[in-house]
PDB file of N, CA and C in Angstrom:
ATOM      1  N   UNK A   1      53.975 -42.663-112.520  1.00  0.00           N
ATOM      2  CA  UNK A   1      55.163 -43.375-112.923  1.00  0.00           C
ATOM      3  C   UNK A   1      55.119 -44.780-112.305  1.00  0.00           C
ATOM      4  N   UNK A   2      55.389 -45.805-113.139  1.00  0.00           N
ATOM      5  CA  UNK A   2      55.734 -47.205-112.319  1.00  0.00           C
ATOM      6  C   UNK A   2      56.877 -47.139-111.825  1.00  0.00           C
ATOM      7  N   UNK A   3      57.129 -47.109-110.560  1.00  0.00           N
ATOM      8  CA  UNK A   3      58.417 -47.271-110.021  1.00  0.00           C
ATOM      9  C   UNK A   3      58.908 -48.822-110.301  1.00  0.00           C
ATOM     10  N   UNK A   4      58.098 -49.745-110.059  1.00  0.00           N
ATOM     11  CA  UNK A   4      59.050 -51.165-110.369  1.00  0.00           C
ATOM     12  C   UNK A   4      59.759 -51.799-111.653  1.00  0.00           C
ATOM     13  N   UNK A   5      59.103 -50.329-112.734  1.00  0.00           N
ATOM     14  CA  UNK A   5      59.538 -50.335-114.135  1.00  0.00           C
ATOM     15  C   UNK A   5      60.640 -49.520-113.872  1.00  0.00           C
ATOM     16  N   UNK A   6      60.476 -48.389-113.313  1.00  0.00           N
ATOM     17  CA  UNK A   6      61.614 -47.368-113.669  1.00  0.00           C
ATOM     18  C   UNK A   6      62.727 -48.477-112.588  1.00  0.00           C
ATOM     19  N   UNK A   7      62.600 -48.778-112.145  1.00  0.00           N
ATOM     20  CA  UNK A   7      63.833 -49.247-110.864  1.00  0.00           C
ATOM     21  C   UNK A   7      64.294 -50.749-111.684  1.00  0.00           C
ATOM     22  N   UNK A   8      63.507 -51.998-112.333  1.00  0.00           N
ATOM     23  CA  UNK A   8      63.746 -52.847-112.299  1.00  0.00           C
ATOM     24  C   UNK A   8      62.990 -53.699-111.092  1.00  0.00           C
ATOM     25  N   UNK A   9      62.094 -53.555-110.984  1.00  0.00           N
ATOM     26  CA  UNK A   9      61.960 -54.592-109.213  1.00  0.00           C
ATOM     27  C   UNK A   9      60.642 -55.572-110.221  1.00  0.00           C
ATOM     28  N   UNK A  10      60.418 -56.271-109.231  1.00  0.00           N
ATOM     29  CA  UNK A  10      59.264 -57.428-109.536  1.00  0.00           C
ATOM     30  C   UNK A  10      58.540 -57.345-108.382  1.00  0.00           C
ATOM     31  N   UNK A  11      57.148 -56.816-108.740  1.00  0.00           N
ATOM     32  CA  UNK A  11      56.016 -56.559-108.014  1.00  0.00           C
ATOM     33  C   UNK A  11      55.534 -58.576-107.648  1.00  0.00           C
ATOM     34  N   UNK A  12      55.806 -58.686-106.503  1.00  0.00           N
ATOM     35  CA  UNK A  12      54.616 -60.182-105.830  1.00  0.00           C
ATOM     36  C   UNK A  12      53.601 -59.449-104.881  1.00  0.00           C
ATOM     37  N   UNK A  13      52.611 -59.932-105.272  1.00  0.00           N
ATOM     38  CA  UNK A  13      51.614 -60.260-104.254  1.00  0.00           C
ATOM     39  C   UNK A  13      51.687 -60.501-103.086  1.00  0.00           C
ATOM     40  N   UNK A  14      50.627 -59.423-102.533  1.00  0.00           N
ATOM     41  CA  UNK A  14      50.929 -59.646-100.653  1.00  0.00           C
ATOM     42  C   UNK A  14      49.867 -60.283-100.837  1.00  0.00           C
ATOM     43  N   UNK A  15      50.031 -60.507 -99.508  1.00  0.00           N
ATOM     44  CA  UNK A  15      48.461 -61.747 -98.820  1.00  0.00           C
ATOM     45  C   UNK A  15      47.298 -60.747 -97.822  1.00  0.00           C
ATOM     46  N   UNK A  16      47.929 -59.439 -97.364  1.00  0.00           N
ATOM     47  CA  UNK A  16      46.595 -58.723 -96.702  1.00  0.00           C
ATOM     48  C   UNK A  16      46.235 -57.982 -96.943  1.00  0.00           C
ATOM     49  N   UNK A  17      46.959 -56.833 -97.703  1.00  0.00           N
ATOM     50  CA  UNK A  17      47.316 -56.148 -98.207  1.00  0.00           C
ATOM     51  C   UNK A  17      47.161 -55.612 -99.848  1.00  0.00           C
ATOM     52  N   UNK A  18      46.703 -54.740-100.573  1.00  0.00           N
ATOM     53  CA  UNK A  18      46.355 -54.914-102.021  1.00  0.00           C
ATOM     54  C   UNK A  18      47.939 -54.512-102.587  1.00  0.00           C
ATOM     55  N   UNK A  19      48.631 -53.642-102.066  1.00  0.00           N
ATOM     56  CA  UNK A  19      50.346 -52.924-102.658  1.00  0.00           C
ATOM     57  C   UNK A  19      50.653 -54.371-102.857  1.00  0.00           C
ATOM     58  N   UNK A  20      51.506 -54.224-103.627  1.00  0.00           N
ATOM     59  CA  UNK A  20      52.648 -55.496-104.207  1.00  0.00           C
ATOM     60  C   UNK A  20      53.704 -55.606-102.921  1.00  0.00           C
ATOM     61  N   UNK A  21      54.590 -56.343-103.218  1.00  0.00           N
ATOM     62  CA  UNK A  21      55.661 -56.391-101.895  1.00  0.00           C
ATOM     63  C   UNK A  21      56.898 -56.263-103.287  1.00  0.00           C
ATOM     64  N   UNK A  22      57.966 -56.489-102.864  1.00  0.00           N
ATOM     65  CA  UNK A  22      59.195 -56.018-103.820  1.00  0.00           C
ATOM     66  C   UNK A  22      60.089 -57.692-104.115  1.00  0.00           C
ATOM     67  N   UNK A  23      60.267 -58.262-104.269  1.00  0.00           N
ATOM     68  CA  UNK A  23      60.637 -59.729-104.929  1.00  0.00           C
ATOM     69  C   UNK A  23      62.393 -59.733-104.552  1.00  0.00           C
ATOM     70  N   UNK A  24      63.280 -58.284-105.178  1.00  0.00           N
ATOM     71  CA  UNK A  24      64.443 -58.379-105.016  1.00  0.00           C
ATOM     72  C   UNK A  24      64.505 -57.665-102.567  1.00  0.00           C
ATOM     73  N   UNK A  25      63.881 -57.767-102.466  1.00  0.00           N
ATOM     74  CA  UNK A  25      63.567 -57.390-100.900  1.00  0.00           C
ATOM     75  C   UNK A  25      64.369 -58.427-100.223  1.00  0.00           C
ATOM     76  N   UNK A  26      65.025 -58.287 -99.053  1.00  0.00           N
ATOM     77  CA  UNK A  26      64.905 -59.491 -98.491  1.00  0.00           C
ATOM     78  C   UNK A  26      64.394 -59.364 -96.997  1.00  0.00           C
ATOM     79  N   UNK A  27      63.550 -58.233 -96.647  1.00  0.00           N
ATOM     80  CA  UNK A  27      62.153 -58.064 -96.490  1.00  0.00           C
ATOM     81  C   UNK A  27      61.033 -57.227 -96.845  1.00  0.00           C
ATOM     82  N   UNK A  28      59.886 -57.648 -96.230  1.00  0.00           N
ATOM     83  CA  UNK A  28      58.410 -56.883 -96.333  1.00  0.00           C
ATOM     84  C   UNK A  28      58.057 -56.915 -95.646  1.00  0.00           C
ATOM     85  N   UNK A  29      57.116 -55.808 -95.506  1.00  0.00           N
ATOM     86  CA  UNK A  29      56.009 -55.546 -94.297  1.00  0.00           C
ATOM     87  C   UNK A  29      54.958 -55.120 -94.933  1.00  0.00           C
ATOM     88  N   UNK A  30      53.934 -55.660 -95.041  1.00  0.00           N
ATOM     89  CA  UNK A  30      52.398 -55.148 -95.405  1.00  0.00           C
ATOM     90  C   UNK A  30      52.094 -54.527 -94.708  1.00  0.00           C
ATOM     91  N   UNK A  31      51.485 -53.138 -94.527  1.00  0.00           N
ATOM     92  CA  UNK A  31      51.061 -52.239 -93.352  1.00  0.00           C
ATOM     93  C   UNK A  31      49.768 -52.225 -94.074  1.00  0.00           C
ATOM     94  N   UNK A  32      48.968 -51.177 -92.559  1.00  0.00           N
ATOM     95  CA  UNK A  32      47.674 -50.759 -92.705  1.00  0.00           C
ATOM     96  C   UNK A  32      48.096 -49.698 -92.359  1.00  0.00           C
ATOM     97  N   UNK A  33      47.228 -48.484 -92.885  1.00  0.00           N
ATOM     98  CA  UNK A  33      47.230 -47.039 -92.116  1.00  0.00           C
ATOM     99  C   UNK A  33      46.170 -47.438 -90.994  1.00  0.00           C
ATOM    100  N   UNK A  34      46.828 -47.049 -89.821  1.00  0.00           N
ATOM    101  CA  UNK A  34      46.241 -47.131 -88.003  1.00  0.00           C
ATOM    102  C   UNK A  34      45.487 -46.319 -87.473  1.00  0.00           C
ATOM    103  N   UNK A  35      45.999 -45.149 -88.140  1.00  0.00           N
ATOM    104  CA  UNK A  35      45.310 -43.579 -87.077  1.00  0.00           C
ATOM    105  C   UNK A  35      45.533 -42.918 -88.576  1.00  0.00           C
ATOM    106  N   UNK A  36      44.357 -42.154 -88.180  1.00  0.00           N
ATOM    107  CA  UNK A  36      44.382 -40.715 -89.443  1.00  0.00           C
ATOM    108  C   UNK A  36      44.287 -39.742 -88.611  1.00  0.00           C
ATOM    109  N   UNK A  37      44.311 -39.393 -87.441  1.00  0.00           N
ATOM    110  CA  UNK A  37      44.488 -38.096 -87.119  1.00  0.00           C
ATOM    111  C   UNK A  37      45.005 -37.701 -86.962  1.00  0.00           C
ATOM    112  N   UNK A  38      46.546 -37.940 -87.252  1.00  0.00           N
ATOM    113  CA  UNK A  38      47.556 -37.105 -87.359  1.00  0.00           C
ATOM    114  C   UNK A  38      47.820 -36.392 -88.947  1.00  0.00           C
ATOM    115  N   UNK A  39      46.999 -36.804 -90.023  1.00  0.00           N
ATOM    116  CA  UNK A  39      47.291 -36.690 -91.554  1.00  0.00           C
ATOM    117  C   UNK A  39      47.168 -35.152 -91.121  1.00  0.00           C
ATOM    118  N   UNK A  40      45.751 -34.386 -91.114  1.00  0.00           N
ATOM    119  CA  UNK A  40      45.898 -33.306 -91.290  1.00  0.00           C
ATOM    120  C   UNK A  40      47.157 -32.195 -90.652  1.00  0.00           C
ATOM    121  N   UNK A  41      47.320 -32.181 -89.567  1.00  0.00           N
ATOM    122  CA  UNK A  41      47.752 -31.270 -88.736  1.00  0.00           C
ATOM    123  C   UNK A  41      49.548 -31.519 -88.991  1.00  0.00           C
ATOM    124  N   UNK A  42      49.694 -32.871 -89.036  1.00  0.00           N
ATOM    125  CA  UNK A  42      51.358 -33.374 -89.313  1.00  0.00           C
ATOM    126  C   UNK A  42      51.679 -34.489 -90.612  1.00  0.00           C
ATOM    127  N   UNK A  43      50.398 -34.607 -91.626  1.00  0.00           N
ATOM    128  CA  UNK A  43      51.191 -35.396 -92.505  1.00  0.00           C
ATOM    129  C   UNK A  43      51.397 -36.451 -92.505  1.00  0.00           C
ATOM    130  N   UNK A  44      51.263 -36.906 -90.687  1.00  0.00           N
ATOM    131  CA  UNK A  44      51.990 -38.458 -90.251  1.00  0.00           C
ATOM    132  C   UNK A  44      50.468 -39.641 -90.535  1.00  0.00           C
ATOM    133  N   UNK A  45      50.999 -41.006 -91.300  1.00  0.00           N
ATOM    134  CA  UNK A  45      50.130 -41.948 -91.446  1.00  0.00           C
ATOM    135  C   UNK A  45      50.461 -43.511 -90.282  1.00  0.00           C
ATOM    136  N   UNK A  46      50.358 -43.324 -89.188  1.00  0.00           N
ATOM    137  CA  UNK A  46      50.710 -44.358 -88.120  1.00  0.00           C
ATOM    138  C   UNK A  46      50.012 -45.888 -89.091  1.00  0.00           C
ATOM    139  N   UNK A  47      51.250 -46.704 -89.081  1.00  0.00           N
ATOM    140  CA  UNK A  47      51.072 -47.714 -90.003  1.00  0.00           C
ATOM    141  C   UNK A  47      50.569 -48.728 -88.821  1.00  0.00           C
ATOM    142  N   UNK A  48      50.024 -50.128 -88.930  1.00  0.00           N
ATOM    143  CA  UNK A  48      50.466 -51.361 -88.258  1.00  0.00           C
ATOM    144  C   UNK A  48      50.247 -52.597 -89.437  1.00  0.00           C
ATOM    145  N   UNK A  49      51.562 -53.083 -88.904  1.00  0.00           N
ATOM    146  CA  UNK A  49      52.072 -54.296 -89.891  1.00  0.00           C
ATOM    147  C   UNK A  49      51.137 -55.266 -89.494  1.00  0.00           C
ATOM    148  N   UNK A  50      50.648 -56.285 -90.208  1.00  0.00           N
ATOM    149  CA  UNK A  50      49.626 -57.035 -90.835  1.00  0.00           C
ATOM    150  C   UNK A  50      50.155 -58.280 -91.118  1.00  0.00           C
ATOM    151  N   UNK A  51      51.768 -58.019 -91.908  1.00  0.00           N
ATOM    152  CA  UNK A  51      52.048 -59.553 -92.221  1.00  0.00           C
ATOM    153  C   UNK A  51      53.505 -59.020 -92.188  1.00  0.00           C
ATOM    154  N   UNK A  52      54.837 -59.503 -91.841  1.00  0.00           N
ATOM    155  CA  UNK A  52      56.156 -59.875 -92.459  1.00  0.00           C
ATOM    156  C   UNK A  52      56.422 -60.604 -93.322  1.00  0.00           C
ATOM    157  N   UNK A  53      57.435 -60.642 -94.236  1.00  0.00           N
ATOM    158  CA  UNK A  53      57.708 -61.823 -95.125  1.00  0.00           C
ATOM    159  C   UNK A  53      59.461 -61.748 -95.032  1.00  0.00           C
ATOM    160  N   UNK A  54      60.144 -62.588 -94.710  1.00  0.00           N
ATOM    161  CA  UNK A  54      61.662 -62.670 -95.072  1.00  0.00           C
ATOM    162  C   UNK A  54      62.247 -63.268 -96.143  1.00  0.00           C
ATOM    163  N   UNK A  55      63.532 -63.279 -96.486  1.00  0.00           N
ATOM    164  CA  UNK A  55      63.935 -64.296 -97.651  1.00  0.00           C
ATOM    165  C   UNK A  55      64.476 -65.610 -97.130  1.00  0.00           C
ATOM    166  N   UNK A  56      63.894 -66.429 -97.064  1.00  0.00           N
ATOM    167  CA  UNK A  56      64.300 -67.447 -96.545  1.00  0.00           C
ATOM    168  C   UNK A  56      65.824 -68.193 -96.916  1.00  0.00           C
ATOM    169  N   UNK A  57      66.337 -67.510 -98.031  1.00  0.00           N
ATOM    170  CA  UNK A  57      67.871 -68.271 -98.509  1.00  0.00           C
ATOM    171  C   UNK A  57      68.849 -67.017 -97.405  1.00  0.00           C
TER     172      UNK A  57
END
């Protein structure tokens, strides 16, 4: 499913990142997945942010 179709949003371009960032946002965080060894055992994907973006208005 496209979520930015089903929702209405406008996919922009991140800068480190290949995911889109969200346009109506008035923020973002580009993450990386950090650690994978928690996927198996708990599911958990330890992110670290890469870039912020705010809305500047």
């Amino acid at each position: 499913m496209d979520k930015f179709k089903k929702f209405g949003l406008t996919p922009v371009a991140g800068e480190k990142v290949c995911a889109p960032l969200v346009a109506e946002c008035f923020v973002n965080s580009e993450c990386r997945v950090a650690d994978t060894s928690l996927v198996d055992d708990y599911r958990l994907f330890p992110l670290e942010s890469v870039r912020a973006w705010t809305d500047p208005s």
